[in-house]
PDB file of N, CA and C in Angstrom:
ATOM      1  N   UNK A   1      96.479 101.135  96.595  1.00  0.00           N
ATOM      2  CA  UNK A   1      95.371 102.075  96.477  1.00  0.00           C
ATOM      3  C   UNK A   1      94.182 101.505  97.252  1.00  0.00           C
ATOM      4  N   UNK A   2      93.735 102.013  98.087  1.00  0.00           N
ATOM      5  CA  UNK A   2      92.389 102.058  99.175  1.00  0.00           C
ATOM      6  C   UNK A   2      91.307 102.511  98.115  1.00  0.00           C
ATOM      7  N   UNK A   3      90.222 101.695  97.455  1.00  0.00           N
ATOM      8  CA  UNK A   3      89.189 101.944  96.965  1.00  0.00           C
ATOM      9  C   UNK A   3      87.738 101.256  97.940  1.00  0.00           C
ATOM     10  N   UNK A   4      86.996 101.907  98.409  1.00  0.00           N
ATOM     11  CA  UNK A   4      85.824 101.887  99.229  1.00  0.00           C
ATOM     12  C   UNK A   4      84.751 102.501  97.967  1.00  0.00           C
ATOM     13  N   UNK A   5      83.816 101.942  98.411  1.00  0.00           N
ATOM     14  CA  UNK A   5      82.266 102.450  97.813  1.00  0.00           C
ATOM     15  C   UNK A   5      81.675 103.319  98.734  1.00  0.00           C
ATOM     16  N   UNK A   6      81.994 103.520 100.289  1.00  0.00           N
ATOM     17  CA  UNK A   6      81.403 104.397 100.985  1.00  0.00           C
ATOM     18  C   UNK A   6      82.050 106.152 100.922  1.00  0.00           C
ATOM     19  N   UNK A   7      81.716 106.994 101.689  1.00  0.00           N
ATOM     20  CA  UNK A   7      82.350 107.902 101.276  1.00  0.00           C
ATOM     21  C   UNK A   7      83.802 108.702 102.233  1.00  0.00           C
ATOM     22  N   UNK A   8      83.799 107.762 103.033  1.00  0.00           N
ATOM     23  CA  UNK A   8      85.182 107.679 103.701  1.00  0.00           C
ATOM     24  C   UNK A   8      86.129 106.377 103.696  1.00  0.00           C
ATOM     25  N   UNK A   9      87.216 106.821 104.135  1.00  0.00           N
ATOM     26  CA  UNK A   9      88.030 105.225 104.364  1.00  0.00           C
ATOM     27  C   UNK A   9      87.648 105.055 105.726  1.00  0.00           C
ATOM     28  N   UNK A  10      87.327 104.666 106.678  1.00  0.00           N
ATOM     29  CA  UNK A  10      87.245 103.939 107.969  1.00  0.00           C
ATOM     30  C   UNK A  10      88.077 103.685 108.833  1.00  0.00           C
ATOM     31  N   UNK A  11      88.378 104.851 109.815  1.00  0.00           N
ATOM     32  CA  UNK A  11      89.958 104.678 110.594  1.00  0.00           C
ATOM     33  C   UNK A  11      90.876 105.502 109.478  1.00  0.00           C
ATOM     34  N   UNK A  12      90.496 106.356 108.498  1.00  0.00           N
ATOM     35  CA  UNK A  12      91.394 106.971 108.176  1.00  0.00           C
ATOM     36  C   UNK A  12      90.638 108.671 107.935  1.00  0.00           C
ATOM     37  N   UNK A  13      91.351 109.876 108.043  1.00  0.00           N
ATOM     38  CA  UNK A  13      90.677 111.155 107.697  1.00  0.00           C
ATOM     39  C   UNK A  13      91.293 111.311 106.077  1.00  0.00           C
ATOM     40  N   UNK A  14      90.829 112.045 105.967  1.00  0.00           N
ATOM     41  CA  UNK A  14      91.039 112.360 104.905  1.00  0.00           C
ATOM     42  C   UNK A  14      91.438 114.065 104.759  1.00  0.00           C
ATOM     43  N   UNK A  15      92.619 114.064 104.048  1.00  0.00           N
ATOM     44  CA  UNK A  15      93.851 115.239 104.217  1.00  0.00           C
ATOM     45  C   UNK A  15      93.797 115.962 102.886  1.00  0.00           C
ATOM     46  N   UNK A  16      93.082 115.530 101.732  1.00  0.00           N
ATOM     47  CA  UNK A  16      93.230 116.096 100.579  1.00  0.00           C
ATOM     48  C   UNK A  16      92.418 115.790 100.015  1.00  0.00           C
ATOM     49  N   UNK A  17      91.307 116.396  98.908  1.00  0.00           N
ATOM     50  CA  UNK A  17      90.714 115.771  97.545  1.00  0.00           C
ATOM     51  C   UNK A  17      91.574 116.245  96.699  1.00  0.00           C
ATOM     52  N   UNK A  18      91.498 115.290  96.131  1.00  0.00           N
ATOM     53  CA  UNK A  18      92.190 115.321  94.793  1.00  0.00           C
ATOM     54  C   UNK A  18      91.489 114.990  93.430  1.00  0.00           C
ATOM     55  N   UNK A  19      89.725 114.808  93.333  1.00  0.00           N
ATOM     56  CA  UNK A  19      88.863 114.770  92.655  1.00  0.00           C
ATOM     57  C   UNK A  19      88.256 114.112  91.844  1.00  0.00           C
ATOM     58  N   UNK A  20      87.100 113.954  90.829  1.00  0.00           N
ATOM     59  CA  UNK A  20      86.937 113.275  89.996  1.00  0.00           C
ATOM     60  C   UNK A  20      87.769 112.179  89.611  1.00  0.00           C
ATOM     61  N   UNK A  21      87.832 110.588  89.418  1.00  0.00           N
ATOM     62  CA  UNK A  21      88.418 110.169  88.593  1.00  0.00           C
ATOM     63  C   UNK A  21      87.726 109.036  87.789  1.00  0.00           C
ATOM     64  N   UNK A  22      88.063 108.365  86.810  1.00  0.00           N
ATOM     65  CA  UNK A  22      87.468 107.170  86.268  1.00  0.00           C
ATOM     66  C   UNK A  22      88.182 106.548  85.155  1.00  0.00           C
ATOM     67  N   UNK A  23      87.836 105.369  84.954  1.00  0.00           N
ATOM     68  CA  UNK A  23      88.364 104.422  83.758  1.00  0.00           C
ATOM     69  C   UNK A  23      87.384 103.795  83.096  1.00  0.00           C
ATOM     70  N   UNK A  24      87.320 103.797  81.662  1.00  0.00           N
ATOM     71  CA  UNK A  24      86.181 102.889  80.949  1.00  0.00           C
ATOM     72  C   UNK A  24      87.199 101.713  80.233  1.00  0.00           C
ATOM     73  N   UNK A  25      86.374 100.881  79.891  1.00  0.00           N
ATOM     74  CA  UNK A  25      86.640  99.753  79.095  1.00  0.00           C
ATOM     75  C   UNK A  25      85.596  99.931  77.985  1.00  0.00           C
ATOM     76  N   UNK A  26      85.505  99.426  76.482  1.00  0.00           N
ATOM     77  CA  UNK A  26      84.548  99.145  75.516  1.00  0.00           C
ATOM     78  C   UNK A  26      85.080  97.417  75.465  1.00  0.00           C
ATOM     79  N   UNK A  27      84.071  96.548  75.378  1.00  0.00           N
ATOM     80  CA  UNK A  27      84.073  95.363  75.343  1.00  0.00           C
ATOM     81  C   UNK A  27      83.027  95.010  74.168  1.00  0.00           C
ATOM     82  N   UNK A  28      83.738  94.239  73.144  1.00  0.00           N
ATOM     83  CA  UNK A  28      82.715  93.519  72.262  1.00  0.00           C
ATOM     84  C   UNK A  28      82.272  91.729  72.424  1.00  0.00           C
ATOM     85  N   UNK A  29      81.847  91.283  71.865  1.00  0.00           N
ATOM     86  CA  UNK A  29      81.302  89.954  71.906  1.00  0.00           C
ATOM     87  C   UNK A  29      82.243  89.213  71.039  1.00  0.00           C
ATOM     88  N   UNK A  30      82.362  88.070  71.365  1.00  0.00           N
ATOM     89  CA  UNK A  30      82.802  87.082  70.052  1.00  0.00           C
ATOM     90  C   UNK A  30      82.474  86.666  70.147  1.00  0.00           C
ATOM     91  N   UNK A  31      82.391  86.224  68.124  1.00  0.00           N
ATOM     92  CA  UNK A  31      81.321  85.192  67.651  1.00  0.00           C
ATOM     93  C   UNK A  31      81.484  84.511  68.182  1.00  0.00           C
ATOM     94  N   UNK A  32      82.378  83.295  68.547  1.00  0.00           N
ATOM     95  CA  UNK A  32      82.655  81.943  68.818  1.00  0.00           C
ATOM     96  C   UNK A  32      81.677  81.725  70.048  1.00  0.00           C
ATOM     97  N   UNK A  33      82.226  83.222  70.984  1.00  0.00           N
ATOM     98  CA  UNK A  33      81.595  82.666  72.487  1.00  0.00           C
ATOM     99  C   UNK A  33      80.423  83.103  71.871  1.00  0.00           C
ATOM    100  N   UNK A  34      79.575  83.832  71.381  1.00  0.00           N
ATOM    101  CA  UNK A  34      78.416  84.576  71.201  1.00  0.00           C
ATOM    102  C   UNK A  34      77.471  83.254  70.367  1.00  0.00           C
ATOM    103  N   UNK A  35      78.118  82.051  69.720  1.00  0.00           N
ATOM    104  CA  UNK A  35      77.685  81.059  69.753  1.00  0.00           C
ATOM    105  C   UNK A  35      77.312  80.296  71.046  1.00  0.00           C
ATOM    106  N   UNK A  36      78.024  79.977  71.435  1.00  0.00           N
ATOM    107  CA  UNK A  36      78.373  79.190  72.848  1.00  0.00           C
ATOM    108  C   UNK A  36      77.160  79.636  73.424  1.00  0.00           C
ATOM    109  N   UNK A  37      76.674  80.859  73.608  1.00  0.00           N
ATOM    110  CA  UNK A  37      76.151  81.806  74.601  1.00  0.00           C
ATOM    111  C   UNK A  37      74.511  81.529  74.006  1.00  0.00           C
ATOM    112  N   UNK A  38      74.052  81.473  72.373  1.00  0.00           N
ATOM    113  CA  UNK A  38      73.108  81.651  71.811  1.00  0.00           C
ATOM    114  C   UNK A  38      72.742  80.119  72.635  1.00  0.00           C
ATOM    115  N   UNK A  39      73.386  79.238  72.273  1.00  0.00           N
ATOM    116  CA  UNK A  39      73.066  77.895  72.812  1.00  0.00           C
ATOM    117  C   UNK A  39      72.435  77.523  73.900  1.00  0.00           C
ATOM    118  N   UNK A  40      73.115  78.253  75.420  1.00  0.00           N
ATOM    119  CA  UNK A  40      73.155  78.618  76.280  1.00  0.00           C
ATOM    120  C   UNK A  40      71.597  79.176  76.630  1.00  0.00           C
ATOM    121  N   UNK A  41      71.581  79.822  76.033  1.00  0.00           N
ATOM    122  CA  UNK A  41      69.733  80.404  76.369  1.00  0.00           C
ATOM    123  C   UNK A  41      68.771  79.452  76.500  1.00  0.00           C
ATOM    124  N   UNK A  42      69.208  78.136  75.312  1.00  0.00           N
ATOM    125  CA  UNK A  42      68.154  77.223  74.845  1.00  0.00           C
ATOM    126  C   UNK A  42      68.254  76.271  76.524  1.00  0.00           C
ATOM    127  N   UNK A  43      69.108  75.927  77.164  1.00  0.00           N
ATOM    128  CA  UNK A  43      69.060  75.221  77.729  1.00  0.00           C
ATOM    129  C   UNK A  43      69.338  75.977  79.569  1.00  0.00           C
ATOM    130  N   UNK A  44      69.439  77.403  79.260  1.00  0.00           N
ATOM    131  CA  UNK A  44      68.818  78.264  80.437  1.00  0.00           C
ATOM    132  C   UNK A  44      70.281  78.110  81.425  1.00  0.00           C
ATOM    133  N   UNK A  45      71.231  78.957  82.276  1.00  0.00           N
ATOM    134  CA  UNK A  45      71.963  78.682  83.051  1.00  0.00           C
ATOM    135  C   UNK A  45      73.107  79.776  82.696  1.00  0.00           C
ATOM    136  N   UNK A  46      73.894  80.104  83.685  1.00  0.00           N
ATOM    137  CA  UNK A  46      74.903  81.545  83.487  1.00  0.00           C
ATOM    138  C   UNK A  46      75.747  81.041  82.095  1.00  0.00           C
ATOM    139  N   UNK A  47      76.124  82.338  81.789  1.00  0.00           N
ATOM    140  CA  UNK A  47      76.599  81.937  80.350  1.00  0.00           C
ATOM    141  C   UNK A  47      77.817  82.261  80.978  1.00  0.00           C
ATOM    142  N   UNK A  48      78.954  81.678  80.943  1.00  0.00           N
ATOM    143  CA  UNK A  48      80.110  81.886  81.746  1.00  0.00           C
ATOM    144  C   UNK A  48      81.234  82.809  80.462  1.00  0.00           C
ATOM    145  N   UNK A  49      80.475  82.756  79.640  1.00  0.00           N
ATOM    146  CA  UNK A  49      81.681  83.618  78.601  1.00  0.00           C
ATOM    147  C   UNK A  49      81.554  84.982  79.086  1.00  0.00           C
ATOM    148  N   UNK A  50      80.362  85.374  79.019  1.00  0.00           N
ATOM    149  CA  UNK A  50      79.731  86.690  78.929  1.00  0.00           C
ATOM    150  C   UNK A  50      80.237  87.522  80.537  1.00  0.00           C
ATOM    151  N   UNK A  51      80.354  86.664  81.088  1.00  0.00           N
ATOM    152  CA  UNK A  51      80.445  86.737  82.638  1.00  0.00           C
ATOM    153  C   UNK A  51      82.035  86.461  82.585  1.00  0.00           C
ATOM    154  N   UNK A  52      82.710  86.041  82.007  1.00  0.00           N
ATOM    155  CA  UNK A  52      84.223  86.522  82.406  1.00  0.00           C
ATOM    156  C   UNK A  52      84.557  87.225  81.751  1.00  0.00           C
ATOM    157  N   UNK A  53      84.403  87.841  80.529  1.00  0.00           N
ATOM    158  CA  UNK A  53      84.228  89.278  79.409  1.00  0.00           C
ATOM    159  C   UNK A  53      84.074  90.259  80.177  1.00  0.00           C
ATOM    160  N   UNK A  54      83.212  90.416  80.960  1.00  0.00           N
ATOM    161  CA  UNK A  54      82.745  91.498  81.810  1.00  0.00           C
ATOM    162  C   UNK A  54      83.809  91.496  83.035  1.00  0.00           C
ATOM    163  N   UNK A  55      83.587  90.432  83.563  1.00  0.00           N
ATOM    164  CA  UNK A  55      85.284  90.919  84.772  1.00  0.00           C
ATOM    165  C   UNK A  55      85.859  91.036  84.299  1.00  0.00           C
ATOM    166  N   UNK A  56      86.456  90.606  83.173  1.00  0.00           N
ATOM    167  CA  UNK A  56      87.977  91.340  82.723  1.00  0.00           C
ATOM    168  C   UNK A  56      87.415  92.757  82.125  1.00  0.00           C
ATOM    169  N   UNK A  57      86.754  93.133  81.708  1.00  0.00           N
ATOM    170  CA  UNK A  57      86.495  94.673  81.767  1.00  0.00           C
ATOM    171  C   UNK A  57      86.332  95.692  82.927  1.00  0.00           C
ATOM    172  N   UNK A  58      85.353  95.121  84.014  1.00  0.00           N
ATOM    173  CA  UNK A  58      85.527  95.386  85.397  1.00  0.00           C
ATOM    174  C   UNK A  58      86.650  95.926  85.481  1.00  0.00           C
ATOM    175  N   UNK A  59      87.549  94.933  85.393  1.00  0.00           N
ATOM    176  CA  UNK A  59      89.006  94.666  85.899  1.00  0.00           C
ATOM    177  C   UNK A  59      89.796  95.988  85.089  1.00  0.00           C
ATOM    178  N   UNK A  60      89.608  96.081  83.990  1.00  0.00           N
ATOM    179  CA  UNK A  60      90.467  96.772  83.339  1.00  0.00           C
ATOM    180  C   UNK A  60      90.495  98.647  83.462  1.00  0.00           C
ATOM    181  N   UNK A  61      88.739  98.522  84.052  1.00  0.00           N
ATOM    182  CA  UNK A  61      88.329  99.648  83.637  1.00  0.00           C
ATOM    183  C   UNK A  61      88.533 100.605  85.004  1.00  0.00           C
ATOM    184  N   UNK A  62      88.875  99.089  86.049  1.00  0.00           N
ATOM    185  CA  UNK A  62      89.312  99.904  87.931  1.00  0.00           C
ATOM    186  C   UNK A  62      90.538 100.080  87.683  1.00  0.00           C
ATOM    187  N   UNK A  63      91.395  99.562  86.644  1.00  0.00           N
ATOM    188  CA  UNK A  63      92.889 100.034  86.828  1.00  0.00           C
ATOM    189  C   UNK A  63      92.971 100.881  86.341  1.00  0.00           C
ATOM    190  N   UNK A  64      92.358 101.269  84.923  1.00  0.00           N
ATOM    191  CA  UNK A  64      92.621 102.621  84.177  1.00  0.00           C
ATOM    192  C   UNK A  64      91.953 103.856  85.775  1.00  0.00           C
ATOM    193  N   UNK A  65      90.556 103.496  86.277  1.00  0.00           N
ATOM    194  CA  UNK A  65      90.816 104.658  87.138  1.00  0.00           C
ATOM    195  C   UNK A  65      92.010 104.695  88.536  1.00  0.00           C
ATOM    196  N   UNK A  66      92.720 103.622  88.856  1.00  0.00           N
ATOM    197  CA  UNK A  66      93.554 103.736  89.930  1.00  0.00           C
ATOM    198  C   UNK A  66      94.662 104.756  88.947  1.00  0.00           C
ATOM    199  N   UNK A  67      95.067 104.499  87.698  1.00  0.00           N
ATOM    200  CA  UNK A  67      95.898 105.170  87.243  1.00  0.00           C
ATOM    201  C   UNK A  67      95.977 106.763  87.390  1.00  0.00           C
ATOM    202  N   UNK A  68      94.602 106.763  86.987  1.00  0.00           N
ATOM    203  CA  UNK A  68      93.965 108.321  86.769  1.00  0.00           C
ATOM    204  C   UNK A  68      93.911 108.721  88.138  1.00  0.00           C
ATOM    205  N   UNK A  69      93.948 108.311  88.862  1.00  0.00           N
ATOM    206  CA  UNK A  69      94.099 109.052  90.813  1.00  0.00           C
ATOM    207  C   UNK A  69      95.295 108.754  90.934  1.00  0.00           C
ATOM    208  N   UNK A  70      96.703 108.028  90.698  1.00  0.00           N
ATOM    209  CA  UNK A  70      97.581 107.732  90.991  1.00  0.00           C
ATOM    210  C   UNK A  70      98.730 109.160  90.245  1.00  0.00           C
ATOM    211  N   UNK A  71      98.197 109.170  88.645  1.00  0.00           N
ATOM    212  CA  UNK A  71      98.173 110.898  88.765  1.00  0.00           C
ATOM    213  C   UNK A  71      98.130 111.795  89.371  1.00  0.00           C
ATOM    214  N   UNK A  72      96.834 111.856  90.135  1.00  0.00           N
ATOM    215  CA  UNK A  72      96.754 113.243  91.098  1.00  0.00           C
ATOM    216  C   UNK A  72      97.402 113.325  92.143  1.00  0.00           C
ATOM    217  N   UNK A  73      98.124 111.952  92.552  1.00  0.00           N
ATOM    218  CA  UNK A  73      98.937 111.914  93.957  1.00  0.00           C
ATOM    219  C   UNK A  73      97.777 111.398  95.059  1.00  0.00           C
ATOM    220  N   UNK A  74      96.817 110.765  94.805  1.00  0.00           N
ATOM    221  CA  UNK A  74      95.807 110.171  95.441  1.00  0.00           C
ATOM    222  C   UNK A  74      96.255 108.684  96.010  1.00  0.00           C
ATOM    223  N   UNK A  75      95.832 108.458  97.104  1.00  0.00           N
ATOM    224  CA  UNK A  75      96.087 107.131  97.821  1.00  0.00           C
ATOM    225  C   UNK A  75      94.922 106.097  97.824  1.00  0.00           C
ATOM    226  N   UNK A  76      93.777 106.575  97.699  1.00  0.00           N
ATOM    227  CA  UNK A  76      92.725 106.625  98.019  1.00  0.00           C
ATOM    228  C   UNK A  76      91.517 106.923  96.972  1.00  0.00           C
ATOM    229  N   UNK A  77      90.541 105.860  96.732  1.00  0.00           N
ATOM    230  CA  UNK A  77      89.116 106.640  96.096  1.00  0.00           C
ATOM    231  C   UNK A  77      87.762 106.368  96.833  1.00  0.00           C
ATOM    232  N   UNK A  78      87.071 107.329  96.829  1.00  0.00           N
ATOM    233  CA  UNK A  78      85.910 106.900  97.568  1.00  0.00           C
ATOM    234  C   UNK A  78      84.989 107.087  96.622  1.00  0.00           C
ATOM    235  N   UNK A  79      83.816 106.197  97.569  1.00  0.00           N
ATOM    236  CA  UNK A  79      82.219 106.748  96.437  1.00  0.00           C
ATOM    237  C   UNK A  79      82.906 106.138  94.990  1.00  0.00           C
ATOM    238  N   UNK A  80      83.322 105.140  95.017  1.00  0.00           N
ATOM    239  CA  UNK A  80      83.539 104.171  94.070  1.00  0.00           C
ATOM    240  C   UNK A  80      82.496 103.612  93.841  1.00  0.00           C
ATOM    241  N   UNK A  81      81.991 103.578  91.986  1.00  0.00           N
ATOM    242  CA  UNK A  81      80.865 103.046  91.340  1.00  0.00           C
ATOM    243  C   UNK A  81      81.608 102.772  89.746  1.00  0.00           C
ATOM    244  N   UNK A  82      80.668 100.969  89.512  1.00  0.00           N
ATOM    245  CA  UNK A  82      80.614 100.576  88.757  1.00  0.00           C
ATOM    246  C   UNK A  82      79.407 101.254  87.606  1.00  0.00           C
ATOM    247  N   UNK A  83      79.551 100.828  86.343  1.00  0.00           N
ATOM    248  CA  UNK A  83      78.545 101.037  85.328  1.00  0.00           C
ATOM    249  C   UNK A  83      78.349 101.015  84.117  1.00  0.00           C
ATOM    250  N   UNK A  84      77.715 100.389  83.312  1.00  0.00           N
ATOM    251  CA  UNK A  84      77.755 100.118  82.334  1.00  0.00           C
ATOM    252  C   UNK A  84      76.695 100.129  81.397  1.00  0.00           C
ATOM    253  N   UNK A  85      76.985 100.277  80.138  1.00  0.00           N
ATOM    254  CA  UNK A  85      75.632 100.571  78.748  1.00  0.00           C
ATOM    255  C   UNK A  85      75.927  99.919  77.907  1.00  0.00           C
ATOM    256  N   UNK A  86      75.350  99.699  76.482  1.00  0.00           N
ATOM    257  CA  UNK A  86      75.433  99.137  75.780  1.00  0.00           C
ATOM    258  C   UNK A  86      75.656 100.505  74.656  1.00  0.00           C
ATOM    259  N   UNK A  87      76.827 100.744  73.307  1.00  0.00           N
ATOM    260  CA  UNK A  87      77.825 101.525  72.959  1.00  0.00           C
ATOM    261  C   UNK A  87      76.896 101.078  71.451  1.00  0.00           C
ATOM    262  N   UNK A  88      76.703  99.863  71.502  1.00  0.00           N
ATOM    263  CA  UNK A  88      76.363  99.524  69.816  1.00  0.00           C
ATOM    264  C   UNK A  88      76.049  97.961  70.112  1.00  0.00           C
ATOM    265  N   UNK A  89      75.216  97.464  68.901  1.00  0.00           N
ATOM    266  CA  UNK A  89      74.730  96.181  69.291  1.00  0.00           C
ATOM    267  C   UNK A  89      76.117  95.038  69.185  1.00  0.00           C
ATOM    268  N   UNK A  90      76.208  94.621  70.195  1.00  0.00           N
ATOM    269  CA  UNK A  90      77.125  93.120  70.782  1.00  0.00           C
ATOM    270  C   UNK A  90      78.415  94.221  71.424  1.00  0.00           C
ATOM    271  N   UNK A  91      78.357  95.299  71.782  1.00  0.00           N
ATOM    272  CA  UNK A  91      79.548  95.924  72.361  1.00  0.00           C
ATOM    273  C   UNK A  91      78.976  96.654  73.427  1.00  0.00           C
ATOM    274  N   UNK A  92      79.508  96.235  74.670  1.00  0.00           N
ATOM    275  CA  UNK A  92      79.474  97.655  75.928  1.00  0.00           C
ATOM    276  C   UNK A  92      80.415  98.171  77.010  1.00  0.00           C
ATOM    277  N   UNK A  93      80.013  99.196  77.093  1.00  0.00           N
ATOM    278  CA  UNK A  93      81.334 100.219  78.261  1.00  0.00           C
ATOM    279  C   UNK A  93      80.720  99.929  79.405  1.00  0.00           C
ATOM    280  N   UNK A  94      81.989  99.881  80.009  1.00  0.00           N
ATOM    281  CA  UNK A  94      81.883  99.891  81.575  1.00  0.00           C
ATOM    282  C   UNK A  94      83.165 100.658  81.894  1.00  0.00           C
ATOM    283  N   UNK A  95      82.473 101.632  83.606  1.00  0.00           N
ATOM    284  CA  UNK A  95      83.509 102.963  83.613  1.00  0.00           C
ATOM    285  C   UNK A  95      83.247 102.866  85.586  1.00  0.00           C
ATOM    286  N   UNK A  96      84.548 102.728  85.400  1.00  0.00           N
ATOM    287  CA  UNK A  96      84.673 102.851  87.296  1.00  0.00           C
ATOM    288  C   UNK A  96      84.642 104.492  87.306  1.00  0.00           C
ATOM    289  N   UNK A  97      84.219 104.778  88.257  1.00  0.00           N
ATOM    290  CA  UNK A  97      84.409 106.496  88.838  1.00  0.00           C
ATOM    291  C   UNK A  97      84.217 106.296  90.147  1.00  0.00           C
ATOM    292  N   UNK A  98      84.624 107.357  90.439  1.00  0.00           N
ATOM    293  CA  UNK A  98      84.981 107.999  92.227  1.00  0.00           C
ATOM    294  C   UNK A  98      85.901 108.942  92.585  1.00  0.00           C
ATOM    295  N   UNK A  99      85.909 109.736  93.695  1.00  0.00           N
ATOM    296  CA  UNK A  99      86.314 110.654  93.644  1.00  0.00           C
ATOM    297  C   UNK A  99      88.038 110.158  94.492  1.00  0.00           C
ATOM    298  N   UNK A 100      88.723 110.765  93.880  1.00  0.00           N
ATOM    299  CA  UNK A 100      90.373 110.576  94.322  1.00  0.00           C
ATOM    300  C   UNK A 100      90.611 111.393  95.789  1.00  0.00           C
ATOM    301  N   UNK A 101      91.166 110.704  96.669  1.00  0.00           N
ATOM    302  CA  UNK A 101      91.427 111.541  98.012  1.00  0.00           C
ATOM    303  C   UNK A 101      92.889 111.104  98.420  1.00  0.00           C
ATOM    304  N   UNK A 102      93.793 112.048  99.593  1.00  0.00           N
ATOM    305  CA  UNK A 102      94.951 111.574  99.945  1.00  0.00           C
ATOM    306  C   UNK A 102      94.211 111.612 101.522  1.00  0.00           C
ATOM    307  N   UNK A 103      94.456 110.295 101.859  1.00  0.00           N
ATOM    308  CA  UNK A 103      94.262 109.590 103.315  1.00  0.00           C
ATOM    309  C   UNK A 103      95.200 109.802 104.022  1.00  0.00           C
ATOM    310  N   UNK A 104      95.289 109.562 105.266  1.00  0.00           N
ATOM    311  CA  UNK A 104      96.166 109.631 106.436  1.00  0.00           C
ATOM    312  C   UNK A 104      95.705 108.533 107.708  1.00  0.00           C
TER     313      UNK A 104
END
């Protein structure tokens, strides 16, 4: 699957939309790391829990949308965007979207 953030593939036309698609993840905190992390503030520097929590949501939330275009018969997504909120306190979504296309 060809995923770009711009709104073409580059050297390729594009032969079909095939539309809307996206994947979310909900991600909560753990205590353990959410210790680790409180600590972490006191002495200032990336909190590396919090920050691989989130790529693996990243991660999870671009496959659920490759799935969801792999449905439509899509090769291709463009105008690919990340994003994310906070759902409830120590939990947040993150949701890939972009629109599904068949390339050539």
């Amino acid at each position: 699957m060809i995923i770009v953030t711009t709104d073409y593939v580059p050297g390729k036309e594009v032969k079909e939309l095939k539309g809307f698609v996206r994947g979310s993840t909900i991600h909560s905190k753990h205590i353990g790391k959410d210790i680790l992390a409180g600590l972490k503030t006191i002495v200032g520097g990336e909190i590396k829990e919090y920050t691989e929590m989130m790529e693996e949501a990243r991660k999870q939330a671009i496959a659920r949308m490759v799935e969801d275009a792999e449905s439509k018969g899509a090769n291709a997504i463009i105008a690919m965007r990340l994003a994310s909120s906070a759902v409830m306190q120590g939990a947040s979504e993150i949701i890939a979207y972009g629109t599904a296309v068949y390339v050539d």
